[in-house]
Protein backbone atom coordinates (compact mmCIF):
# COMPACT_ATOMS: atom_id res chain seq x y z
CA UNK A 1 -13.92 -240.83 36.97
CA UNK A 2 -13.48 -237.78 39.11
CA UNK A 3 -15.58 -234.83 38.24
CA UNK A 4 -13.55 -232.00 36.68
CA UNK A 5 -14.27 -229.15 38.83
CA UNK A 6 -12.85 -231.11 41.99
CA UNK A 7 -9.34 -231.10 42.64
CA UNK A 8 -8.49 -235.10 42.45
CA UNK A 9 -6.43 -236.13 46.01
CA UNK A 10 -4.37 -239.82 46.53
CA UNK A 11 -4.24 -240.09 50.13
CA UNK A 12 -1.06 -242.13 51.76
CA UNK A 13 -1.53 -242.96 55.61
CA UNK A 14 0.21 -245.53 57.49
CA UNK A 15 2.65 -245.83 60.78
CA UNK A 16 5.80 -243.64 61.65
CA UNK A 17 8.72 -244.50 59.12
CA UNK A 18 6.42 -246.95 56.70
CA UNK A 19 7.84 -244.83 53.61
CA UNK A 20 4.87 -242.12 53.35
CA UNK A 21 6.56 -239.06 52.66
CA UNK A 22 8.93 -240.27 50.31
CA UNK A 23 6.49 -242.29 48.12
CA UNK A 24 4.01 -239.36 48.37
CA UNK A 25 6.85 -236.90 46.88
CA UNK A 26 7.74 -239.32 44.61
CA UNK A 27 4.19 -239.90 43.26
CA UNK A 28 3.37 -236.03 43.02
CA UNK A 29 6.50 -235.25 41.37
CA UNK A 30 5.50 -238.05 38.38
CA UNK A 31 2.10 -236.61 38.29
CA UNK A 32 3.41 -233.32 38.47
CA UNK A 33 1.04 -232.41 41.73
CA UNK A 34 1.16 -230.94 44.85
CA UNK A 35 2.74 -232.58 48.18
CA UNK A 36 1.41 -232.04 51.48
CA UNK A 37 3.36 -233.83 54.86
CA UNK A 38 0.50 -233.43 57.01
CA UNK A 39 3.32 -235.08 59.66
CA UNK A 40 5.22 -232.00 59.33
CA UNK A 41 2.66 -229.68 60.45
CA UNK A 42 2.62 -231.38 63.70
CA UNK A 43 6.07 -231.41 64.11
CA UNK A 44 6.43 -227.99 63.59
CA UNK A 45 3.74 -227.33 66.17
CA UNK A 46 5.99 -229.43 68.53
CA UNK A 47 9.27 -227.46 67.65
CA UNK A 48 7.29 -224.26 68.20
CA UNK A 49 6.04 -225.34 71.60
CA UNK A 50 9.39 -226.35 72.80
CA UNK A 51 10.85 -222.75 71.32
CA UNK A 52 8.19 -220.70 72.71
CA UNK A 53 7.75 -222.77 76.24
CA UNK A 54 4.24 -224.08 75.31
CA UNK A 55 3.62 -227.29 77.98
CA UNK A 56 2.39 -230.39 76.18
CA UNK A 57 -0.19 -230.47 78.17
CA UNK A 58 -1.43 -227.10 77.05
CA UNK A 59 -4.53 -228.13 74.70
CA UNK A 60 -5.19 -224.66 74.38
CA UNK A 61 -2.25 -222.90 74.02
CA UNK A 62 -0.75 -225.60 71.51
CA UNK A 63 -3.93 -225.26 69.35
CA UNK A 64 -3.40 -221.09 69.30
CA UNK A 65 0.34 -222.00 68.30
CA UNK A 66 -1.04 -224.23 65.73
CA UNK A 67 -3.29 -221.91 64.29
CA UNK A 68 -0.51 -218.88 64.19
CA UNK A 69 2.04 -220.99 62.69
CA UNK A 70 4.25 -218.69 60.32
CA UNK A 71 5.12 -221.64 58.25
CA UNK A 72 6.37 -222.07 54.44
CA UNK A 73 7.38 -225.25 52.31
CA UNK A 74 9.92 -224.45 49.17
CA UNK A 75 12.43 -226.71 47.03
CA UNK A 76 11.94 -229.50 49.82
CA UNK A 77 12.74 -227.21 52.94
CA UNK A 78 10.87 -226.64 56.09
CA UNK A 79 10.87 -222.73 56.90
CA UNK A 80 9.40 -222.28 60.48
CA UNK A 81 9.14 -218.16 61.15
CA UNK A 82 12.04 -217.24 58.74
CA UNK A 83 13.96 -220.25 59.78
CA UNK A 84 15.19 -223.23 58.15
CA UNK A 85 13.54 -225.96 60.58
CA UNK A 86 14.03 -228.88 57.68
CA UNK A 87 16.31 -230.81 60.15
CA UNK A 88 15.13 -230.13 63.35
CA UNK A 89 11.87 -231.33 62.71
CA UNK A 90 13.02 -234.37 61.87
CA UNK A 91 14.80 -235.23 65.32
CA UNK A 92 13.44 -238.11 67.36
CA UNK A 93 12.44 -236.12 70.44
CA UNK A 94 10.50 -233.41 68.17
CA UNK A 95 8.37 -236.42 66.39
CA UNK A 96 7.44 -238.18 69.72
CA UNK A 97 6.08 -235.13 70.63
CA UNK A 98 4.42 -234.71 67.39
CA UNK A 99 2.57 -237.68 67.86
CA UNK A 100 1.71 -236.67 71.58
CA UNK A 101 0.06 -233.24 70.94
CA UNK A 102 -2.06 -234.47 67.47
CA UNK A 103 -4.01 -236.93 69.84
CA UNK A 104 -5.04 -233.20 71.14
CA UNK A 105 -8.69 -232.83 69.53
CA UNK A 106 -8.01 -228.58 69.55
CA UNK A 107 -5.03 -228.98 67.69
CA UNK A 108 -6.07 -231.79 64.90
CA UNK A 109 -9.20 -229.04 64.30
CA UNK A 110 -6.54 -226.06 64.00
CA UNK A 111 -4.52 -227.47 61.48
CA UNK A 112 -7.84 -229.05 59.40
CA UNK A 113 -8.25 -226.40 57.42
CA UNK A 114 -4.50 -225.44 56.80
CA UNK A 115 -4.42 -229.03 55.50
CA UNK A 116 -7.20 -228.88 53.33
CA UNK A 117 -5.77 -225.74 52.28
CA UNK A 118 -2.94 -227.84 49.82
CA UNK A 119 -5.64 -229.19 47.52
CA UNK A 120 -5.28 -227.16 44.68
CA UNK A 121 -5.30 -227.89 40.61
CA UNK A 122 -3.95 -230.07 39.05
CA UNK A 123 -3.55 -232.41 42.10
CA UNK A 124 -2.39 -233.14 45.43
CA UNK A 125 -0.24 -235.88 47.13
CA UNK A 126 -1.32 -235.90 50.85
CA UNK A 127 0.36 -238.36 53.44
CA UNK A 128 -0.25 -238.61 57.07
CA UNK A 129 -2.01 -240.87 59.49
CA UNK A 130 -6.12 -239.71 59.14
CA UNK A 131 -5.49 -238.06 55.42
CA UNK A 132 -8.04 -240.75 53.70
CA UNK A 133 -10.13 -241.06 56.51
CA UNK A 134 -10.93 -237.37 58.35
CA UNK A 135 -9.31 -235.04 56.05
CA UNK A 136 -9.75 -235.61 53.07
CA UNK A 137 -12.46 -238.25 52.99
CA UNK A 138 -13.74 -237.86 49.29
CA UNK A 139 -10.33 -238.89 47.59
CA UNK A 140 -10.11 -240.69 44.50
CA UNK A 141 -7.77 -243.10 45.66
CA UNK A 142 -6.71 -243.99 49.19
CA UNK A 143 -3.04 -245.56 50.22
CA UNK A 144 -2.57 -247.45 53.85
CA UNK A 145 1.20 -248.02 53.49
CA UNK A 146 2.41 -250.57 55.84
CA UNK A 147 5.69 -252.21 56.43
CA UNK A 148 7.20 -254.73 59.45
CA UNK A 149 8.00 -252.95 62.30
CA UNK A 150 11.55 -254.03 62.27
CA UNK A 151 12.04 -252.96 58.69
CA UNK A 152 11.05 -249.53 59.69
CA UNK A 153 13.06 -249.24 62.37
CA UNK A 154 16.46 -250.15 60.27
CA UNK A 155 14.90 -247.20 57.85
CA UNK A 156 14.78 -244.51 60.32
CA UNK A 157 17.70 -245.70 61.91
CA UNK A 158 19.62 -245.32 58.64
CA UNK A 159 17.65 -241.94 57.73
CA UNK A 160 19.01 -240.56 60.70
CA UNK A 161 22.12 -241.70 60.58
CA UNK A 162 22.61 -240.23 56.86
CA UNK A 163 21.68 -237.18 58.37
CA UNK A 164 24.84 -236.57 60.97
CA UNK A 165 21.99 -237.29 63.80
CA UNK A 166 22.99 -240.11 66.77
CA UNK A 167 20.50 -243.62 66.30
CA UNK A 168 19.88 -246.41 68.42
CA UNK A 169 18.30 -249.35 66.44
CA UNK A 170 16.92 -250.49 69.77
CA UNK A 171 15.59 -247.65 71.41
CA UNK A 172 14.13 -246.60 67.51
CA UNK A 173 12.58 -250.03 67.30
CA UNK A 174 10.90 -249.50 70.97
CA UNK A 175 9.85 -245.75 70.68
CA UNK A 176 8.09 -246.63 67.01
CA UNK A 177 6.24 -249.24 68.71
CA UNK A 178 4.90 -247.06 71.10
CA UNK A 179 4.37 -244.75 68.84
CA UNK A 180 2.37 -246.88 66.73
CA UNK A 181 0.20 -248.16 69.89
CA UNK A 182 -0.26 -244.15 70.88
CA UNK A 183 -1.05 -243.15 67.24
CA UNK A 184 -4.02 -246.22 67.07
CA UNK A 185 -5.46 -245.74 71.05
CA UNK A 186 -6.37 -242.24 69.88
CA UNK A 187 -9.59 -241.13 70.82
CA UNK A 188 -8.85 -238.48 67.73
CA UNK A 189 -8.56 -239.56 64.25
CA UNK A 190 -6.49 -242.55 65.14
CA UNK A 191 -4.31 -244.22 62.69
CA UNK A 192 -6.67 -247.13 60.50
CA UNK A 193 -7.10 -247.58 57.04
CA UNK A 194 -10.05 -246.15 55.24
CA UNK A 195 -12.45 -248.58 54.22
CA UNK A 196 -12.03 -247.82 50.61
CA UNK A 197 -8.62 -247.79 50.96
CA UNK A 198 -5.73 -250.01 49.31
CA UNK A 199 -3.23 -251.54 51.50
CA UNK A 200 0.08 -251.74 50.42
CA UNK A 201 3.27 -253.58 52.33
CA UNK A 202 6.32 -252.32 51.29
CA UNK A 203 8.65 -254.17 53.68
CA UNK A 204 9.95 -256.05 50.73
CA UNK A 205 9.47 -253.71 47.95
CA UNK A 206 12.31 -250.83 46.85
CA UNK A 207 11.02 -247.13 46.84
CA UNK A 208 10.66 -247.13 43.41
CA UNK A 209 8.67 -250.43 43.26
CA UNK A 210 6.41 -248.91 45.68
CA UNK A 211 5.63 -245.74 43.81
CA UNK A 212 5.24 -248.19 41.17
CA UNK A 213 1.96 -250.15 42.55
CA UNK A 214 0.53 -246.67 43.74
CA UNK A 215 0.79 -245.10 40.25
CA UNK A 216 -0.45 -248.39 38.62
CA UNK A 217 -3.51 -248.33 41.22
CA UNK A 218 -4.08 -244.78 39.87
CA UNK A 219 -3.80 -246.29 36.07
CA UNK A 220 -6.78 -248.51 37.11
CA UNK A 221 -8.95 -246.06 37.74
CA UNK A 222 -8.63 -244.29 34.39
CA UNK A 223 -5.74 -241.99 35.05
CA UNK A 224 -2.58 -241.41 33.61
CA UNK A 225 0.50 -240.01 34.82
CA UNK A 226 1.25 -236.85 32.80
């Protein structure tokens, strides 16, 4: 079992739109934990560059930005310096840049620490694309959530669509793909399981069956939701 004097962690990674941040709220809200979108912290570096005129190509610049970030997370919203950036983080054009700039090696090592930062008593919850493999590497159980590419595509699509925002099935289906092939080419923490990790496919599975399995891998290790 996990010592006592270390923070336990349950890492979910996996692909754009495979269910991560909604199974890792789900799961940290039944264990009573913290949540951290490591996703979101590189979308709001991409919504900062495009309000403060930061090129993409800017390694530099974009890793300063990252590092300055006046950020805040509260009752499920996004603040971005004072401002309520839940929503437009979550646009299509601000999460393909996202996943442009965290191939950047300066700022993936800029936002390390404000990552590891989240782990704190009596859990955490941390989803992303490198969280069981590079960031937090010693957790007691690792997630690779995976799902057809199709069946995420219909998710965002309807996510977005929920949301007042314009989707394209096609053009989702085509831009997740490449985001997929960008995210794994990575020279920089690309996206693979850990090797201690548990893959899960959710393609077929509800929400709440998937929060199910992850909670029931925790049971086997000799934990118990609160």
């Amino acid at each position: 079992m996990q010592s006592q004097s270390i923070t336990p962690v349950i890492t979910i990674d996996g692909p754009t739109a495979s269910g991560k941040g909604t199974i890792a709220h789900k799961v940290a809200e039944t264990l009573g934990w913290t949540v951290l979108d490591s996703g979101a912290l590189y979308r709001l570096t991409a919504l900062a560059s495009c309000q403060q005129g930061v090129d993409a190509a800017d390694e530099t610049g974009l890793a300063s930005l990252a590092a300055q970030l006046d950020i805040r997370f509260h009752a499920g919203l996004v603040w971005l310096d004072g401002q309520d950036v839940t929503e437009a983080i979550r646009q299509e054009a601000i999460g393909n840049l996202a996943s442009q700039i965290a191939a950047l090696l300066p700022v993936r090592q800029a936002l390390l620490e404000r990552q590891r930062a989240f782990r704190t008593a009596p859990g955490l919850v941390a989803d992303g694309r490198d969280m069981g493999t590079v960031v937090f590497p010693d957790a007691c159980l690792k997630i690779f959530l995976v799902a057809d590419a199709q069946a995420r595509a219909e998710r965002r699509c309807k996510q977005l669509k929920d949301k007042g925002f314009p989707a394209n099935l096609t053009l989702l289906l085509e831009d997740l793909l490449a985001r997929d092939e960008r995210d794994r080419q990575r020279t920089n923490a690309p996206l693979l399981a850990a090797t201690d990790s548990h893959t899960v496919d959710s393609s077929n599975l509800t929400i709440d069956e998937t929060v199910k399995v992850v909670l029931d891998l925790w049971s086997n290790l000799g934990f118990r939701a609160r």
